[in-house]
Protein backbone atom coordinates (compact mmCIF):
# COMPACT_ATOMS: atom_id res chain seq x y z
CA UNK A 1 224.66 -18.36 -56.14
CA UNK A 2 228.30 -17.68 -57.14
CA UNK A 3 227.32 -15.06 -59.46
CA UNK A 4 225.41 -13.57 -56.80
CA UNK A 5 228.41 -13.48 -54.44
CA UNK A 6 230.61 -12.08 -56.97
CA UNK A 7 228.51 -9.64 -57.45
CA UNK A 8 227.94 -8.57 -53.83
CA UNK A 9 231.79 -8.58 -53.56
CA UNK A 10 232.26 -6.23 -56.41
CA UNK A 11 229.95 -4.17 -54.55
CA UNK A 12 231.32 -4.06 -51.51
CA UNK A 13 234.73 -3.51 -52.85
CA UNK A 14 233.36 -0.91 -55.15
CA UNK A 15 232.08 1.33 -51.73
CA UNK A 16 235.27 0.58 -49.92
CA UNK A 17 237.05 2.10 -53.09
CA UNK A 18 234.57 4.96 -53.34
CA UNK A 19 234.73 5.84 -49.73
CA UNK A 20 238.38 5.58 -49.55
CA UNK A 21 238.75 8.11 -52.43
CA UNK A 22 236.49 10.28 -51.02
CA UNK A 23 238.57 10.76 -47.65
CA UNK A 24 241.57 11.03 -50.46
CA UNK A 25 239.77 14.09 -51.98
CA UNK A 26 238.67 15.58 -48.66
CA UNK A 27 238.78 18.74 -48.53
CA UNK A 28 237.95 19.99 -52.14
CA UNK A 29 236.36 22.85 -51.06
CA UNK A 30 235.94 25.31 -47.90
CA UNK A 31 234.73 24.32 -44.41
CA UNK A 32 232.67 25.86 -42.05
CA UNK A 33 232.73 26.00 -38.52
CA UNK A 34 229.92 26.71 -36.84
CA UNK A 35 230.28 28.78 -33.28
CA UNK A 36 227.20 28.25 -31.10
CA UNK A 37 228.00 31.80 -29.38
CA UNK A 38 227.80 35.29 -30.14
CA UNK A 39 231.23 36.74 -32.01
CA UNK A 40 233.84 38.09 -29.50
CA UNK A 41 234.08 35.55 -26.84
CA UNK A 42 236.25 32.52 -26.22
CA UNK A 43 234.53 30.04 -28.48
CA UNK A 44 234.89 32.35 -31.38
CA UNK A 45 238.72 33.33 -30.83
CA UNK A 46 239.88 29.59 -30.57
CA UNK A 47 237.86 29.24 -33.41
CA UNK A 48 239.56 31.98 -35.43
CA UNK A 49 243.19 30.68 -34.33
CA UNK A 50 242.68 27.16 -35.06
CA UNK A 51 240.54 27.97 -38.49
CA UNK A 52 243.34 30.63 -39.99
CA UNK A 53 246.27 28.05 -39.50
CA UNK A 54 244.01 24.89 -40.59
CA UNK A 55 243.17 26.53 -43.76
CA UNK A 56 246.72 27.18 -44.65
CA UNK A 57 247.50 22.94 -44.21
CA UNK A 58 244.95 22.32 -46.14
CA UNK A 59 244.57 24.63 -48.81
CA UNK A 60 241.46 25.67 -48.27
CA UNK A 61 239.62 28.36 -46.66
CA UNK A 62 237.59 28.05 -43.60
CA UNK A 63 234.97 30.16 -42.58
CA UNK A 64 233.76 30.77 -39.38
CA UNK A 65 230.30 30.82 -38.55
CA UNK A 66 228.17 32.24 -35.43
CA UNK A 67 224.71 30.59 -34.82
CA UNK A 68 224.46 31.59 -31.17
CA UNK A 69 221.30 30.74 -29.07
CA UNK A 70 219.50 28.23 -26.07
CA UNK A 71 223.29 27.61 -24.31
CA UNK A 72 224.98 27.04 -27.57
CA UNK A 73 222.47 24.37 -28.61
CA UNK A 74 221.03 25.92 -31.87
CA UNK A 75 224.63 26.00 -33.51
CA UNK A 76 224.84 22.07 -32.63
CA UNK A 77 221.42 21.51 -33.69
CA UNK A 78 222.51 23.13 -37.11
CA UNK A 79 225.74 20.89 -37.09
CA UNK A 80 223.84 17.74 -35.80
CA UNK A 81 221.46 18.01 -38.88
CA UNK A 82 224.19 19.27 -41.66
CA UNK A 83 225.47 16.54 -44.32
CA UNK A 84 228.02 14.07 -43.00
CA UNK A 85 230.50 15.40 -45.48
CA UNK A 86 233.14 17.25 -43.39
CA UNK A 87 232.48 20.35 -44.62
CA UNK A 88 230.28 21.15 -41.88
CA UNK A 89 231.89 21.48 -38.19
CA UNK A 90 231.44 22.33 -34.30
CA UNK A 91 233.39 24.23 -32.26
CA UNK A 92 232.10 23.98 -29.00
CA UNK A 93 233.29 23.89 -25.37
CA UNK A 94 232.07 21.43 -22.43
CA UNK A 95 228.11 23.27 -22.70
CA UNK A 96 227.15 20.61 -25.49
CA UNK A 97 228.23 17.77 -22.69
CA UNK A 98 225.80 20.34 -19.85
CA UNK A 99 222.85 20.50 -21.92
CA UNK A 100 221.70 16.94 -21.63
CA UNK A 101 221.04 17.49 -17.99
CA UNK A 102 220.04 21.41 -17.85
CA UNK A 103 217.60 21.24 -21.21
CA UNK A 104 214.47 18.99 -20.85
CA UNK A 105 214.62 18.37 -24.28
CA UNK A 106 216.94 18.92 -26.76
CA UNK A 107 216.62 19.15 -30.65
CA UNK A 108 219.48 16.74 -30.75
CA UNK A 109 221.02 13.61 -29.66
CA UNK A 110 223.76 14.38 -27.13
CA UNK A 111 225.58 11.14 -28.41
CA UNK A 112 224.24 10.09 -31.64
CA UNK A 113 224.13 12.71 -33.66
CA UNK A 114 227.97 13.81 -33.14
CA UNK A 115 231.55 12.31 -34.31
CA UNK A 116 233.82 13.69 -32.00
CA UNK A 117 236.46 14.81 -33.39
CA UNK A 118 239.39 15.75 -31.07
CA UNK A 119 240.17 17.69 -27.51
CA UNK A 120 241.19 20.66 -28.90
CA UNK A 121 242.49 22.78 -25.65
CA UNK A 122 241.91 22.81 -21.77
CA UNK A 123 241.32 25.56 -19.97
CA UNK A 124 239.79 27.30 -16.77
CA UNK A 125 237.32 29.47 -16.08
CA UNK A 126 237.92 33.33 -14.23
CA UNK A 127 236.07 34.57 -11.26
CA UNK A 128 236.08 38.83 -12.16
CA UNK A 129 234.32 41.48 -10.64
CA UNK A 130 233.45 44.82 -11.63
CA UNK A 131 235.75 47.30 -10.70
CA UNK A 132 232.61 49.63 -8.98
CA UNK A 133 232.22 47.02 -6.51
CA UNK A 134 233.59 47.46 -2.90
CA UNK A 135 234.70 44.07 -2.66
CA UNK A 136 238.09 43.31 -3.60
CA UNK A 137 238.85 39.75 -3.22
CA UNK A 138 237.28 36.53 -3.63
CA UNK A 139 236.77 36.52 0.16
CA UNK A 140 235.51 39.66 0.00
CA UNK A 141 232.92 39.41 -2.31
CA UNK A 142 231.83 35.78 -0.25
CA UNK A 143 231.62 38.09 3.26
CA UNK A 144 229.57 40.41 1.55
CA UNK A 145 226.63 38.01 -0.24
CA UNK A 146 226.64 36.58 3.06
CA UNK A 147 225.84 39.69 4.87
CA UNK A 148 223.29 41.02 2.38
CA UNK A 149 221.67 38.17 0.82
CA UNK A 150 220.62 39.29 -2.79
CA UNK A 151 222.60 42.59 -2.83
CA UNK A 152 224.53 41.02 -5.59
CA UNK A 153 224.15 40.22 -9.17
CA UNK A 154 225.82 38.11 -11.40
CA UNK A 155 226.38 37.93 -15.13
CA UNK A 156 226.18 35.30 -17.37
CA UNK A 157 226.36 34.89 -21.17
CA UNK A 158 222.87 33.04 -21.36
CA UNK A 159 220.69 30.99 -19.63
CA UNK A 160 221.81 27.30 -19.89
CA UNK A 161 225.05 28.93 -20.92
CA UNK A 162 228.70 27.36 -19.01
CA UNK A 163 229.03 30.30 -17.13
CA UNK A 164 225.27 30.31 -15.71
CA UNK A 165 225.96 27.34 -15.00
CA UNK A 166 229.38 27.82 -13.11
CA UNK A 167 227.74 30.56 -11.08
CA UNK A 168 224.80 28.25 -10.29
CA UNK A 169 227.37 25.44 -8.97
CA UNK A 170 229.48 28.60 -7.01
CA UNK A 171 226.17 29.97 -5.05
CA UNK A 172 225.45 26.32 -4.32
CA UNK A 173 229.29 25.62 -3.28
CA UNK A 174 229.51 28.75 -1.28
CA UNK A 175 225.88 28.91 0.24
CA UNK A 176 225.36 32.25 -1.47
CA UNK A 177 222.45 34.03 -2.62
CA UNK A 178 222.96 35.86 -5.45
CA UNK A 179 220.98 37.05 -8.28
CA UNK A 180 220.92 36.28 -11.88
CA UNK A 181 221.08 38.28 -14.94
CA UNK A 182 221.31 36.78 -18.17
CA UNK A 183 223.02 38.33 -21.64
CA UNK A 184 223.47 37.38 -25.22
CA UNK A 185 227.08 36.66 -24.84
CA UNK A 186 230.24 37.28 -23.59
CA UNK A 187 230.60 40.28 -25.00
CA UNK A 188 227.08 42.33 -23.71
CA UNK A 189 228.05 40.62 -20.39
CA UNK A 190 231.54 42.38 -20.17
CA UNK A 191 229.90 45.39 -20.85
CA UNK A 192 227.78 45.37 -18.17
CA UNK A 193 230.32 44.75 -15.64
CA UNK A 194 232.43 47.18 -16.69
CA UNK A 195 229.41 49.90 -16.32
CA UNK A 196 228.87 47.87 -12.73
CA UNK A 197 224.74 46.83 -14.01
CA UNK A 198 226.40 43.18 -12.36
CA UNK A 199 229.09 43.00 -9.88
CA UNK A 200 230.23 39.77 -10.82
CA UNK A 201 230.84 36.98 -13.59
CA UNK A 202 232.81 33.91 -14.75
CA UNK A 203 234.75 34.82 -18.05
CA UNK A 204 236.86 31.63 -20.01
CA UNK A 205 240.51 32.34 -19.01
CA UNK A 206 241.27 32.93 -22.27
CA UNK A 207 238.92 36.37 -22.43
CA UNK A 208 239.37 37.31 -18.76
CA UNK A 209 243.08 37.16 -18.53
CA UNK A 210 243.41 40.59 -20.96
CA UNK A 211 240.44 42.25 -18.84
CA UNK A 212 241.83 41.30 -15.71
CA UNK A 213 245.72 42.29 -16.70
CA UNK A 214 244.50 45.84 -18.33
CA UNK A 215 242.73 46.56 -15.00
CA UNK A 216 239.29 46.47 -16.92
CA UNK A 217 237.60 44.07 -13.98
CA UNK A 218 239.01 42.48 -11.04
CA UNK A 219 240.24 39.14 -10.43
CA UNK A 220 238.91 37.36 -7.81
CA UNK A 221 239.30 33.50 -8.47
CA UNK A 222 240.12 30.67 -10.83
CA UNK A 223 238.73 27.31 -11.57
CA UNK A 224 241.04 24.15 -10.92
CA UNK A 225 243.30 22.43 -9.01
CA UNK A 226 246.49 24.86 -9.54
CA UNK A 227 246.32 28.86 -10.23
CA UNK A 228 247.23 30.36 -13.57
CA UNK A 229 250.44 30.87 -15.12
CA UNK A 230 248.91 33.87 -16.44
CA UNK A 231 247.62 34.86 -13.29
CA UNK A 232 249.53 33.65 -10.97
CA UNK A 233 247.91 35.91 -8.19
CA UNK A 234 244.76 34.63 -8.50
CA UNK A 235 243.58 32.03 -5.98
CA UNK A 236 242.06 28.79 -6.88
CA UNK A 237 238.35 28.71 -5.69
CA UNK A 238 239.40 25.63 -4.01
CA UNK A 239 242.05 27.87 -2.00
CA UNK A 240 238.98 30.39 -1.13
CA UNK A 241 236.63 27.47 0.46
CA UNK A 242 234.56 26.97 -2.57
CA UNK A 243 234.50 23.01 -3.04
CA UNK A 244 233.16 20.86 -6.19
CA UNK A 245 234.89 23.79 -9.02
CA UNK A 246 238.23 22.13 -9.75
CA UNK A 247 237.44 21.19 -13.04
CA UNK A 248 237.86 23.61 -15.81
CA UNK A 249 236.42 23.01 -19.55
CA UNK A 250 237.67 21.76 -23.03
CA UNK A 251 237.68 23.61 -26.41
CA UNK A 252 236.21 20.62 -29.22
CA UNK A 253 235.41 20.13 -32.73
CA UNK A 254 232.78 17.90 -33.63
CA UNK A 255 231.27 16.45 -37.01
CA UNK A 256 227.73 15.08 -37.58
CA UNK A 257 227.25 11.64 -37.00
CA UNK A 258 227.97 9.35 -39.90
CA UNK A 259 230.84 11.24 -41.14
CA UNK A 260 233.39 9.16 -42.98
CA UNK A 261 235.82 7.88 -40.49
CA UNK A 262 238.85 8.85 -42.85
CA UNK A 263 237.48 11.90 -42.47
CA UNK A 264 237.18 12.43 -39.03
CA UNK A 265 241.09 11.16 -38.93
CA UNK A 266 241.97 13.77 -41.36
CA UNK A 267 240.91 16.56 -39.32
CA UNK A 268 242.01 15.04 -35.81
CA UNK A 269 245.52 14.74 -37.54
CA UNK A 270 245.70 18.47 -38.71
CA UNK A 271 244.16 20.28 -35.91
CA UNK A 272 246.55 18.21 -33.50
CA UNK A 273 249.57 19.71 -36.11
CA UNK A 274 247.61 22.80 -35.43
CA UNK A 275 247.91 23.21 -31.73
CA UNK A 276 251.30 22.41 -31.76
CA UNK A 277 252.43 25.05 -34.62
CA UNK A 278 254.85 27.58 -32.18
CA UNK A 279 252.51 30.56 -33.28
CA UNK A 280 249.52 28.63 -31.89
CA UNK A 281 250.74 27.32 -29.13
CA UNK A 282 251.85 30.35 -27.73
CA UNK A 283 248.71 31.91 -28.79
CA UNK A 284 247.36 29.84 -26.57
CA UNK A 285 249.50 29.56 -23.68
CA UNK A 286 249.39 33.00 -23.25
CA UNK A 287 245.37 33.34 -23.00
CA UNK A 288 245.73 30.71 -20.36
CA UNK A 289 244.57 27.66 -22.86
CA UNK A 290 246.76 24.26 -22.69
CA UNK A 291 246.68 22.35 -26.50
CA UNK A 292 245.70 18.70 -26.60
CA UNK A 293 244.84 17.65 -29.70
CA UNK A 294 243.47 14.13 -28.41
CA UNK A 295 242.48 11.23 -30.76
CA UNK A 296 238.49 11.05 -31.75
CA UNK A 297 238.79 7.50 -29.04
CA UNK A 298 239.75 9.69 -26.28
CA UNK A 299 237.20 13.04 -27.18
CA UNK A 300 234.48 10.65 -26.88
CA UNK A 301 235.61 9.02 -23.67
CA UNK A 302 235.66 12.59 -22.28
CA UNK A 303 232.47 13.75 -23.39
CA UNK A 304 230.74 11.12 -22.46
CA UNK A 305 231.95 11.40 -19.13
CA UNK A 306 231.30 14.96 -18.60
CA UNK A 307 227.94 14.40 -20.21
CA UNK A 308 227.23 11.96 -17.29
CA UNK A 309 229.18 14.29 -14.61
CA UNK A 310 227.42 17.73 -15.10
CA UNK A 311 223.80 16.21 -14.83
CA UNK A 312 224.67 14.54 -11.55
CA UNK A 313 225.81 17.97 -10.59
CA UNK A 314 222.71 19.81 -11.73
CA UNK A 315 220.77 17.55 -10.02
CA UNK A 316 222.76 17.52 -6.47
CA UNK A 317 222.51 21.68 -7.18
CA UNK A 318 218.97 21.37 -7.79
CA UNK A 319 219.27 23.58 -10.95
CA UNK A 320 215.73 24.16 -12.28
CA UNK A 321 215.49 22.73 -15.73
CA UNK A 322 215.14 24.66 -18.62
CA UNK A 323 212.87 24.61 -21.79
C-alpha cells in the first residue's frame, strides 16, 4: 500500500511538473486567432490591433484567421473543437453570448466548451443611414417608418448576426415596421447603404465613426447610456425615445475548454499589457472602443450574464428562432 501511494504521488507530482513547464514554454510557436466574420469589419480590426502588438511581447507571430458564417458561430465551432493548447483562439464580440437564445441548436456548448479569456474592449453600437435617404435624423427616420409602414429597409451583416439582432430589438423598442435584408458582413452591408439598396443599419462604433465623420452615411443614433466622445453629436437612442438599447457590446478572446489554466493567465496578462500600450489605446479610443483587459473570473461572470440577458430579450421581442 505504501508503494502504491508513493507511486501515485510521483505521479501526480510528475503532471503538476509537466503541466507547469508547459505553461513555462507557452508560446513556442505562432497563434491563431480565429475571426467568426468576414475581413473588414470591427471584429477583424480589433483583431489585427491586438494580434500585431501581442506578437511583438511574445515573440511570436500571430495570424489572423476569418471563418465567417451562421452569426459568427462556425468560427466558434472551429475554436470550440481545436486542441486545448493555446495556440488556437476566439475573437469574438457579445454574438457568441446571443446565439444561445436566437439558434435552436448550436454545434457548441455556449459554456462548456469555452475558457474565457479576458474583456478585451467595450464599445457601442452606431445608428447610420444612407445618405439617399430623406430622413435626416434619428427622429426623422422614426416619423417616417411610422407613416409608411415597410417603406424602409434595413441592413444587417447576417442573420443571427449582433446587428440583426440590434435592429430586431430597435423595431420592437420603437414599434416600427421595417424590413430586413441580410449580407455577408460588414463590409457588403456598407456597400449597400452607400448605393441606398437599404436606408438604414447598425455599424460597431469602431467602423461607423470613420463613415459617419467622412460624410460616407449619416449618423442618426448611438447605443448607451452617454453619447460618444467621438461623436459627440449623436444622440443616445435612449435620448430619441427608443427604450431597452443602453447596453453596448464587448470585444473577447476565448480558448477551448480545457486549456491549461497557466495558459489562459498568460494570455489574460499580455493582452491586458496590450490594451494599455499608448499606441493601442489610442487606437482604440479614437474608433470609439474603451480597453478593459478584465481577469478570465470577471469575462466569465459577464458572459454568462449576457448569455442569460439576450435570450430573455429575444424572447420578450418575440424574435423567430433560427436554424
Amino acid at each position: 500500500m505504501k508503494r502504491l501511494c508513493w507511486a501515485l504521488w510521483i505521479g501526480l507530482a510528475a503532471l503538476s511538473v509537466g503541466s507547469d513547464a508547459f505553461g513555462q514554454n507557452y508560446p513556442s510557436q505562432s497563434i491563431r486567432i480565429i475571426v467568426p466574420f468576414p475581413a473588414g469589419g470591427g471584429v477583424d480590426t480589433m483583431a489585427r490591433i491586438i494580434g500585431t502588438k501581442l506578437s511583438e511581447r511574445i515573440g511570436q507571430p500571430v495570424l489572423i484567421e476569418h471563418r465567417p458564417g451562421a452569426g459568427g458561430n462556425i468560427g466558434a465551432d472551429a475554436v470550440a473543437k481545436a486542441p486545448p493548447d493555446g495556440y488556437t483562439l476566439l475573437l469574438t464580440i457579445n454574438a457568441l453570448a446571443i446565439s444561445p437564445g436566437l439558434y435552436r441548436t448550436l454545434p457548441f456548448d455556449p459554456l462548456k466548451s469555452f475558457a474565457p479569456v479576458t474583456h478585451i474592449a467595450a464599445s457601442q453600437f452606431i445608428l447610420v443611414g444612407s445618405q439617399k435617404m430623406q430622413a435626416a435624423t434619428i427622429k426623422d427616420v422614426i416619423a417616417l417608418a411610422r407613416a409608411k409602414p415597410g417603406s424602409l429597409n434595413y441592413g444587417s451583416s447576417g442573420l443571427g448576426a449582433p446587428l440583426h439582432l440590434l435592429a430586431e430589438m430597435f423595431k420592437h423598442s420603437a414599434s416600427l415596421d421595417i424590413m430586413h435584408i441580410p449580407y455577408r458582413g460588414d463590409a457588403p452591408m456598407l456597400t449597400a447603404l452607400l448605393s441606398g439598396d437599404v436606408q438604414v443599419a447598425f455599424m460597431p462604433q469602431g467602423t461607423a465613426v470613420p463613415q459617419v465623420q467622412n460624410g460616407q452615411v449619416k449618423g442618426l443614433a448611438i447605443t448607451g447610456m452617454k453619447r460618444s466622445t467621438a461623436l459627440p453629436e449623436l444622440p443616445t437612442l435612449l435620448e430619441a425615445g427608443v427604450k431597452g438599447m443602453e447596453d453596448g457590446t464587448w470585444y473577447g478572446l476565448f480558448a477551448p475548454a480545457g486549456t491549461p489554466r497557466e495558459i489562459v493567465l498568460r494570455l489574460q496578462r499580455e493582452v491586458a499589457e496590450v490594451v494599455k500600450a499608448p499606441e493601442v489605446l489610442e487606437r482604440l479610443r479614437s474608433s470609439g472602443n474603451e480597453p478593459v483587459g478584465s481577469t478570465p473570473e470577471q469575462f466569465d461572470t459577464l458572459y454568462r450574464a449576457d448569455i442569460a440577458k439576450y435570450a430573455k430579450i429575444i424572447e420578450d421581442a418575440k424574435i423567430p428562432k433560427l436554424d
